[in-house]
C-alpha atoms as a PDB file:
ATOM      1  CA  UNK A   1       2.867 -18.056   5.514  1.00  0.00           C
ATOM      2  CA  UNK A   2       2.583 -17.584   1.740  1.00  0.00           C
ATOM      3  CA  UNK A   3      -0.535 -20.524   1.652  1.00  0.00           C
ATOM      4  CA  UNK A   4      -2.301 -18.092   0.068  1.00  0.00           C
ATOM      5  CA  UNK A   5      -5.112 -16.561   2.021  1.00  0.00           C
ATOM      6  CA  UNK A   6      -4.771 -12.672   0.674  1.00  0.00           C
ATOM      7  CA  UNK A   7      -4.830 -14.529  -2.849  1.00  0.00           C
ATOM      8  CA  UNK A   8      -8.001 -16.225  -2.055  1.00  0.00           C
ATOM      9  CA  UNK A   9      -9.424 -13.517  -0.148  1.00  0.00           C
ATOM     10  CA  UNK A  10      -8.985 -10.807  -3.081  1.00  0.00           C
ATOM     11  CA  UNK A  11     -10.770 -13.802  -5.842  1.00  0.00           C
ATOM     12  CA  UNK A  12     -13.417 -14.015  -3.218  1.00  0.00           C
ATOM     13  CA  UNK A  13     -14.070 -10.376  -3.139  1.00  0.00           C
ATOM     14  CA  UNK A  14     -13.994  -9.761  -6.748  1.00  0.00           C
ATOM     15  CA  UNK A  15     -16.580 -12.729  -7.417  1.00  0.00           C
ATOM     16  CA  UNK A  16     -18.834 -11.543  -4.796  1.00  0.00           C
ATOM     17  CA  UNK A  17     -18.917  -8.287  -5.940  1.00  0.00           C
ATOM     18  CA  UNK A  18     -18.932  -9.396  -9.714  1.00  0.00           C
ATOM     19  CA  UNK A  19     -22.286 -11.575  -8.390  1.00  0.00           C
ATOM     20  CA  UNK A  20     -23.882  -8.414  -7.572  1.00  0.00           C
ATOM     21  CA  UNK A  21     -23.811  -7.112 -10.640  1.00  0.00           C
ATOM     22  CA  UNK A  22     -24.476  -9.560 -13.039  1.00  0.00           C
ATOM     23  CA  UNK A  23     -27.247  -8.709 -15.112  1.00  0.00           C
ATOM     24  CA  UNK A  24     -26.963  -4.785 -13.842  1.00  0.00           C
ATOM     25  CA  UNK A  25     -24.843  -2.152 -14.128  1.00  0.00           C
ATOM     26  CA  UNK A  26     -23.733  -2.441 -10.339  1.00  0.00           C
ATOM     27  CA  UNK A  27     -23.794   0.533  -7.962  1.00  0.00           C
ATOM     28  CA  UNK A  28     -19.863   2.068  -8.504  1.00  0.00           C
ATOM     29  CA  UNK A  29     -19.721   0.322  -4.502  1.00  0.00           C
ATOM     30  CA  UNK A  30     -18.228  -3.066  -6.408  1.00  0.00           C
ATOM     31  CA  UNK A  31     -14.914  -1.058  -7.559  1.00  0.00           C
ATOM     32  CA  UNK A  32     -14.566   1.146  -4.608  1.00  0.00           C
ATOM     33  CA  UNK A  33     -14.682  -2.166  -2.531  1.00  0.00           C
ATOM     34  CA  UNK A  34     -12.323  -3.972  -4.929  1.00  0.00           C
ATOM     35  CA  UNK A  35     -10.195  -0.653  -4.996  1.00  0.00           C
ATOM     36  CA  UNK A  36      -8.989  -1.360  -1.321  1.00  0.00           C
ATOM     37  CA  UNK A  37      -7.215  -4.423  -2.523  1.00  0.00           C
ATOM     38  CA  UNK A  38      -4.119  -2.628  -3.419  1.00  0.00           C
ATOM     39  CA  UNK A  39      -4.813   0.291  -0.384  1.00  0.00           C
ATOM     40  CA  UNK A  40      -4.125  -2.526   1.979  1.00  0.00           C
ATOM     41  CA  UNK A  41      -1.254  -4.019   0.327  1.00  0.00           C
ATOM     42  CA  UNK A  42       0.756  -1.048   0.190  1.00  0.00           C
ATOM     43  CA  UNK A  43       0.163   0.028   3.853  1.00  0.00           C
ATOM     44  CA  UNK A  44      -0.049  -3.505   5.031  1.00  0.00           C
ATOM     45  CA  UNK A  45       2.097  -6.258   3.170  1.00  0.00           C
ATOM     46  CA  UNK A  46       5.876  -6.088   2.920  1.00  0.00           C
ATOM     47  CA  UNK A  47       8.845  -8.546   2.001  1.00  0.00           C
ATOM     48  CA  UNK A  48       9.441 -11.957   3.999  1.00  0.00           C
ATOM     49  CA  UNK A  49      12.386 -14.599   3.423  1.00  0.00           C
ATOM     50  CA  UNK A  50       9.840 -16.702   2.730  1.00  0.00           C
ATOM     51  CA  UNK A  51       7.148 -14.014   0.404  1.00  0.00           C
ATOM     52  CA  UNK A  52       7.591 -11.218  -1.283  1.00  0.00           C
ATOM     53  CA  UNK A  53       3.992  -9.779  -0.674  1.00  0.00           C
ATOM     54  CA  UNK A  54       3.494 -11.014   2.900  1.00  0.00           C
ATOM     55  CA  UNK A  55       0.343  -9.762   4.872  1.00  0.00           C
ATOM     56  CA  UNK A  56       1.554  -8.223   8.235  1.00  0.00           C
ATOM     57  CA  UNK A  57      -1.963  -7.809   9.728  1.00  0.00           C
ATOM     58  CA  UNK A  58      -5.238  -9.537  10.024  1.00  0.00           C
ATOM     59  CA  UNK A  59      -8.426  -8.101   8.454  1.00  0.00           C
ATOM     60  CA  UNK A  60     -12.084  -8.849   8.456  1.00  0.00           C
ATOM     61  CA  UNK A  61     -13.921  -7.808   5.744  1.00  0.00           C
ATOM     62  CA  UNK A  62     -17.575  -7.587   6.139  1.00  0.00           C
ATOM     63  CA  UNK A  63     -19.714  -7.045   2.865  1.00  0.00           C
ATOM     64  CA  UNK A  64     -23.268  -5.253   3.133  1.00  0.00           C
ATOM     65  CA  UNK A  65     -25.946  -6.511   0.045  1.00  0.00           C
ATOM     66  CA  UNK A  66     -29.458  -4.728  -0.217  1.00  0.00           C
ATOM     67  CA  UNK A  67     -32.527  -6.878  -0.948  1.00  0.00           C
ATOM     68  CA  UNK A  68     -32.111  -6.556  -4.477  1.00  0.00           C
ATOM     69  CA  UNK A  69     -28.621  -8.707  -4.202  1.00  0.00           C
ATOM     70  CA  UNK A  70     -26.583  -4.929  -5.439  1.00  0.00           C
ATOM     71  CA  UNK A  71     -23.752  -5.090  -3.044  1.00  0.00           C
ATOM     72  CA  UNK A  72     -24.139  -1.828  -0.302  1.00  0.00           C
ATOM     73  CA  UNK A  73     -21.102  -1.200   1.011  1.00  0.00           C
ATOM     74  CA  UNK A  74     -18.231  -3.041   3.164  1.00  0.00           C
ATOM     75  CA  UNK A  75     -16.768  -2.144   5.972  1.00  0.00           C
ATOM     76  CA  UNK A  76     -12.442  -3.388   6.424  1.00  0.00           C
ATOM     77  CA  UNK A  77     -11.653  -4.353  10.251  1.00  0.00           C
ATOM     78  CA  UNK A  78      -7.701  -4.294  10.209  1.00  0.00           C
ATOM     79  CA  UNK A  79      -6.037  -6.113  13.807  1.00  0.00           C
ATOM     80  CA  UNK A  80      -2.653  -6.959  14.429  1.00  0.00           C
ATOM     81  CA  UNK A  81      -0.346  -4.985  12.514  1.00  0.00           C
ATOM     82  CA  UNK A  82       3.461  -5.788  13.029  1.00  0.00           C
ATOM     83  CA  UNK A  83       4.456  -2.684  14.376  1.00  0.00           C
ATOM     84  CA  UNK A  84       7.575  -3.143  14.705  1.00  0.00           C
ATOM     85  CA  UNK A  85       8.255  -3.945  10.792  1.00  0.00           C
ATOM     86  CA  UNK A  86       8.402  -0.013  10.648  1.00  0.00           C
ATOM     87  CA  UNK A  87      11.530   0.085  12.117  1.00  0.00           C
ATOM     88  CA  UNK A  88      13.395  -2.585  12.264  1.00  0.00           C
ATOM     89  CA  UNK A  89      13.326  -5.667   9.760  1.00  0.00           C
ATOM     90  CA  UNK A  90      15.489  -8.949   9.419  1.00  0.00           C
ATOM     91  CA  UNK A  91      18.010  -9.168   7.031  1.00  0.00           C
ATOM     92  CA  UNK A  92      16.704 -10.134   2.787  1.00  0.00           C
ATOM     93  CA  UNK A  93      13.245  -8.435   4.517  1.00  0.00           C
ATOM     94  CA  UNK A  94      11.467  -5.124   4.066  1.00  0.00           C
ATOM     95  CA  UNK A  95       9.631  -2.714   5.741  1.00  0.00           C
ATOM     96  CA  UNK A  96       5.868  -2.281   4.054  1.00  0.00           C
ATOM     97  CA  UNK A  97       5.500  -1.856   0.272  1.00  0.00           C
ATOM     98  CA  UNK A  98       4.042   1.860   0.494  1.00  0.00           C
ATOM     99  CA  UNK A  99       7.575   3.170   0.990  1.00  0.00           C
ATOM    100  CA  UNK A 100       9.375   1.777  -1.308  1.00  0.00           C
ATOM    101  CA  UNK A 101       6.495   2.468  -3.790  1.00  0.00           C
ATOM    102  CA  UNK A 102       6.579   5.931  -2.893  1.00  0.00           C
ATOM    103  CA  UNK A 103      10.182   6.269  -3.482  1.00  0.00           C
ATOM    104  CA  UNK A 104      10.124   4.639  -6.539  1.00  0.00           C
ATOM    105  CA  UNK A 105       7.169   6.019  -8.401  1.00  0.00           C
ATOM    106  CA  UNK A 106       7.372  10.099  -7.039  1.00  0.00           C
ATOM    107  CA  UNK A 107       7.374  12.383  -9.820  1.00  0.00           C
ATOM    108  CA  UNK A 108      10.404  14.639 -10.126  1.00  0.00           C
ATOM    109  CA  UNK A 109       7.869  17.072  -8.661  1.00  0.00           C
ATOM    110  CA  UNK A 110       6.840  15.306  -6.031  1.00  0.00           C
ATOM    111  CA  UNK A 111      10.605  14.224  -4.667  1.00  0.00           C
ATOM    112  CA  UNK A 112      11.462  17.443  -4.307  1.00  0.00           C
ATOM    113  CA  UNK A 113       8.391  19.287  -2.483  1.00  0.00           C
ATOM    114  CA  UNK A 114       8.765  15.838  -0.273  1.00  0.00           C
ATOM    115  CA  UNK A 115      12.569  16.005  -0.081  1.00  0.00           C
ATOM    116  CA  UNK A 116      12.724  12.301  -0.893  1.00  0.00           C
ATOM    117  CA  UNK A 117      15.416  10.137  -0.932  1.00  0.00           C
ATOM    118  CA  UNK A 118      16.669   6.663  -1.920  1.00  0.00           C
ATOM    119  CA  UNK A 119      15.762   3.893   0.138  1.00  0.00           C
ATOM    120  CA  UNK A 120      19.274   3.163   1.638  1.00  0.00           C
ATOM    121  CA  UNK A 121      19.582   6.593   2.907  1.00  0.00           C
ATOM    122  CA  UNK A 122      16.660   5.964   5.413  1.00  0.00           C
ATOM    123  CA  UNK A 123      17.659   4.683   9.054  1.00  0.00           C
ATOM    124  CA  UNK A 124      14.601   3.023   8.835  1.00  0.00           C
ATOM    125  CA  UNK A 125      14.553   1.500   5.340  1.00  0.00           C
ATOM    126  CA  UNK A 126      18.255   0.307   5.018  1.00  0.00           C
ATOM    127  CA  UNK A 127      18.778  -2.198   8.052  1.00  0.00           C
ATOM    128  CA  UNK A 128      18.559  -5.247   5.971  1.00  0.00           C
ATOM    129  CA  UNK A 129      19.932  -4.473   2.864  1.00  0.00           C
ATOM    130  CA  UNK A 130      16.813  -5.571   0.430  1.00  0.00           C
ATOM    131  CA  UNK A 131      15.763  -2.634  -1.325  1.00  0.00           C
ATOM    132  CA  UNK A 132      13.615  -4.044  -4.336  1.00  0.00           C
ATOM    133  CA  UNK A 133      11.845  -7.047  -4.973  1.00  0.00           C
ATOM    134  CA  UNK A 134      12.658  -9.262  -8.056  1.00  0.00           C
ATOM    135  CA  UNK A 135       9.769  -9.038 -10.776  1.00  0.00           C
ATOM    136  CA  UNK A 136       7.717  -6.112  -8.925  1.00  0.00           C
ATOM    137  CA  UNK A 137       7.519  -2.692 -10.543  1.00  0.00           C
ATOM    138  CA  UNK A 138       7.075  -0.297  -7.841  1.00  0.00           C
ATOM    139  CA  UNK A 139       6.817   2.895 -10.073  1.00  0.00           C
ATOM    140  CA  UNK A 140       3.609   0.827 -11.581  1.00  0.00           C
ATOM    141  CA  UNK A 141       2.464   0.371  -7.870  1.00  0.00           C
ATOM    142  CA  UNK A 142       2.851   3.543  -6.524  1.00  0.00           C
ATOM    143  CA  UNK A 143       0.509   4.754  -9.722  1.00  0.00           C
ATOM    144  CA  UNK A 144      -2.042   1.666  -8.995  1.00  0.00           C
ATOM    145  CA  UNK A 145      -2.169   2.931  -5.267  1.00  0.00           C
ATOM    146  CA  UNK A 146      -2.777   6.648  -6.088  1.00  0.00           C
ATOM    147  CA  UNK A 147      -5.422   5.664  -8.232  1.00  0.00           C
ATOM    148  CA  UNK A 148      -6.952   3.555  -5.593  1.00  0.00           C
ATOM    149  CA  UNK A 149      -6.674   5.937  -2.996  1.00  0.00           C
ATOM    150  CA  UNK A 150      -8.965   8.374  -5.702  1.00  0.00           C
END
């Protein structure tokens, strides 16, 4: 835990795809790959005592390249999500980013055709008491993961 390997994973994946297009223009594939990054996150990495952006899943990530080196697509193999994160998580932990980011970064608009709420008034949210994470912006997040999800 918190060695790294989502760190290393998302510098692999951006040189890889930044190898692809050196000397071209690249296909538009290299950002829609590299656009996942924060995708996954969101749905898939939540507060630990011991991280603050802990994966709770595996993934394999398997990158396609045509003869010409232009990367062709990638296809994301998620396995064993913590399930059970969703509703129930020790104390100083959270549940996965995506809700707190959506909480935090709804427009007025959006709150109220969602009927949102605050974090501790959610059964499922307010178990162990940590509702932000020092040095993370959230609003910023839930904006990075809309555009992603474009």
């Amino acid at each position: 835990s918190g060695s790294g390997k989502t760190e290393s994973t998302l510098f692999l994946l951006h040189h890889l795809t930044m190898l692809s297009q050196k000397g071209s223009h690249g296909s538009g594939v290299e950002q829609t790959i590299l656009s996942s990054g924060p995708v996954l996150e969101a749905f898939g990495n939540a507060k630990t005592k011991h991280n603050n952006n802990s994966s709770r899943f595996g993934k394999f990530i398997q990158v396609s390249y045509k003869q010409n080196g232009l990367v062709q697509g990638a296809c994301v193999q998620k396995y064993l999500l913590e399930k059970s994160r969703i509703c129930s998580q020790a104390y100083n932990e959270r549940s996965y980013h995506v809700f707190y980011y959506l909480l935090a970064g709804a427009s007025p608009q959006e709150r109220s055709q969602l009927s949102l709420l605050r974090p501790k008034e959610y059964n499922y949210l307010n178990q162990s008491k940590c509702y932000s994470i020092e040095g993370c912006d959230e609003q910023f997040e839930f904006l990075r993961l809309k555009q992603s999800m474009e």
